[in-house]
C-alpha atoms as a PDB file:
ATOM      1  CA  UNK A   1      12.776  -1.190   6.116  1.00  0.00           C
ATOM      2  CA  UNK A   2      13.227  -0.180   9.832  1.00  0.00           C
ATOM      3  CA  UNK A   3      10.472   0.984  12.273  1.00  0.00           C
ATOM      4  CA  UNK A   4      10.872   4.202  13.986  1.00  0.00           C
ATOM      5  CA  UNK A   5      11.954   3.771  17.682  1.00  0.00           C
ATOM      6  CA  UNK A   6       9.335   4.331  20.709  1.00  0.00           C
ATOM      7  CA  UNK A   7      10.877   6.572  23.240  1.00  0.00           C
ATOM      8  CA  UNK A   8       9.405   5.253  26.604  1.00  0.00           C
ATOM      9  CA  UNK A   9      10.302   6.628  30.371  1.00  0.00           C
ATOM     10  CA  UNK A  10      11.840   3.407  32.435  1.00  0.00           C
ATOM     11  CA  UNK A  11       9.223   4.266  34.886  1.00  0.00           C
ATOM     12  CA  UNK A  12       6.082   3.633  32.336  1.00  0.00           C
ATOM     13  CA  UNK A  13       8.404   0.500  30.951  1.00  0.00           C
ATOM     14  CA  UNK A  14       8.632  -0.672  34.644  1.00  0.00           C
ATOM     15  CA  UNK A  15       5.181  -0.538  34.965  1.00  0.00           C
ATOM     16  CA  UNK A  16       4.057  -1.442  31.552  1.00  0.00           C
ATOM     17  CA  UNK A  17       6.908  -4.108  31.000  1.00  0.00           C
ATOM     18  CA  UNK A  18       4.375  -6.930  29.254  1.00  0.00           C
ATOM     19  CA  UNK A  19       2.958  -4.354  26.786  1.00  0.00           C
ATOM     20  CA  UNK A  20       6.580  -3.381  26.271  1.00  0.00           C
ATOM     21  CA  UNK A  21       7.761  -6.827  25.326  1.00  0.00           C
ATOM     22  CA  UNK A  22       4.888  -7.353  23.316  1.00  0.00           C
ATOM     23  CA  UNK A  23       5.503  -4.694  21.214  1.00  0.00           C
ATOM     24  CA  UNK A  24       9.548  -5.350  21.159  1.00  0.00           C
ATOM     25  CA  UNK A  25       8.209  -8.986  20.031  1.00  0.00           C
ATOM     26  CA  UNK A  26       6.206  -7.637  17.098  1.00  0.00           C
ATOM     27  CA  UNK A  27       9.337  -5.904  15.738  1.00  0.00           C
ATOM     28  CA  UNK A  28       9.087  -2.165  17.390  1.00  0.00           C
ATOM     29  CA  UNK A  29      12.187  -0.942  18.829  1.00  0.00           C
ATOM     30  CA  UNK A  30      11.981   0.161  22.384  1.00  0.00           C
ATOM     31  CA  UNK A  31      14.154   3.523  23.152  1.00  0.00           C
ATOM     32  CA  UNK A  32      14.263   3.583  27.633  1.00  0.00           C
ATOM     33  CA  UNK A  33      14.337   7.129  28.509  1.00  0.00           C
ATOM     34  CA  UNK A  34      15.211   8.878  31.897  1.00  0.00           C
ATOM     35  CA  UNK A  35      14.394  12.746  32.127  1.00  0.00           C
ATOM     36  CA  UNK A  36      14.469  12.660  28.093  1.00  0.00           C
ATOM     37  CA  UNK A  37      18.238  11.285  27.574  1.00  0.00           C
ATOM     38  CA  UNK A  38      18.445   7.733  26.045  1.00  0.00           C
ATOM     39  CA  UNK A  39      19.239   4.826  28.758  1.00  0.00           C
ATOM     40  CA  UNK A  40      18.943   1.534  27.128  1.00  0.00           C
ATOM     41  CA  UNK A  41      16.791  -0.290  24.140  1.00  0.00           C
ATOM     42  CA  UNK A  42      14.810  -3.304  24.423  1.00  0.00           C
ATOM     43  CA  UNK A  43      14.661  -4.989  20.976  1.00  0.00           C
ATOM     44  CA  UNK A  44      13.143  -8.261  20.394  1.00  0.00           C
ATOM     45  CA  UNK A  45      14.489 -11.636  19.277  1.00  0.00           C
ATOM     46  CA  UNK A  46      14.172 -10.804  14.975  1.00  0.00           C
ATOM     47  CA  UNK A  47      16.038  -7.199  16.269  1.00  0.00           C
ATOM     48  CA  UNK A  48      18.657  -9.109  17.714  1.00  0.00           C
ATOM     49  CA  UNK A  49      19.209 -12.007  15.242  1.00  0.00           C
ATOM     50  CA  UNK A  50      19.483  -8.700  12.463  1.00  0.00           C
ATOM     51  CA  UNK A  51      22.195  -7.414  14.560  1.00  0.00           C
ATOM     52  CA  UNK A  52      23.536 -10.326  15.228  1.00  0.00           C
ATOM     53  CA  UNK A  53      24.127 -11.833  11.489  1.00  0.00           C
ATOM     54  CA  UNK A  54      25.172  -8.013  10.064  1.00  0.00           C
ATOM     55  CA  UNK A  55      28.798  -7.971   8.986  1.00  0.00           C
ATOM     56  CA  UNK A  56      31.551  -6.559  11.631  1.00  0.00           C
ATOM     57  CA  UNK A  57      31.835  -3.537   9.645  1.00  0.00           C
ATOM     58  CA  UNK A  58      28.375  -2.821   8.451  1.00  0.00           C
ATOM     59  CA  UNK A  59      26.598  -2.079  11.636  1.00  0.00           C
ATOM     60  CA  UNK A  60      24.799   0.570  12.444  1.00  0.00           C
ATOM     61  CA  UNK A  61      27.403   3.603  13.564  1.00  0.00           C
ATOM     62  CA  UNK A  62      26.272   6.398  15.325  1.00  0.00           C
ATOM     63  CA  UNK A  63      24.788   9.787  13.586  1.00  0.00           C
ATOM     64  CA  UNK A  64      27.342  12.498  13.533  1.00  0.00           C
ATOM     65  CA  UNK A  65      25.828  16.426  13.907  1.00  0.00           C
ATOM     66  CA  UNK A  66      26.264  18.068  11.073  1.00  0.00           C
ATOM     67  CA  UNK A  67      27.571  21.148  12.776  1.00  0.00           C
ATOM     68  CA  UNK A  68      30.959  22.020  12.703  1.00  0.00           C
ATOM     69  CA  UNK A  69      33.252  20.992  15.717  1.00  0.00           C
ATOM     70  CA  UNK A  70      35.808  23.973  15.579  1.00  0.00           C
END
């Protein structure tokens, strides 16, 4: 089962950064944020080795909006 992501401003990251780890480290993934928009994830090393050993085509894709494109 995945944990939910924590959505953290780079600026409190910068100036949090060993909390940040820490938390990565226990298994939370880390969402960066700049003025609300998604920058960048810090994920620690379990995150990575999960990613890592998934099969090419069963990684995690994108969600698609459910509204209609036309």
């Amino acid at each position: 089962m995945g944990m939910k992501s924590l959505p953290i401003p780079v600026a409190q990251a910068r100036s949090n950064f060993s909390d940040v780890l820490d938390d990565a480290r226990k298994g939370k993934r880390i969402r960066l944020t700049r003025h609300g928009k998604a920058v960048g994830w810090i994920i620690g090393e379990n995150e990575k080795r999960l990613l890592d050993a998934a099969p090419a085509g069963k990684k995690p894709k994108a969600r698609r909006s459910s509204r209609s494109r036309g």
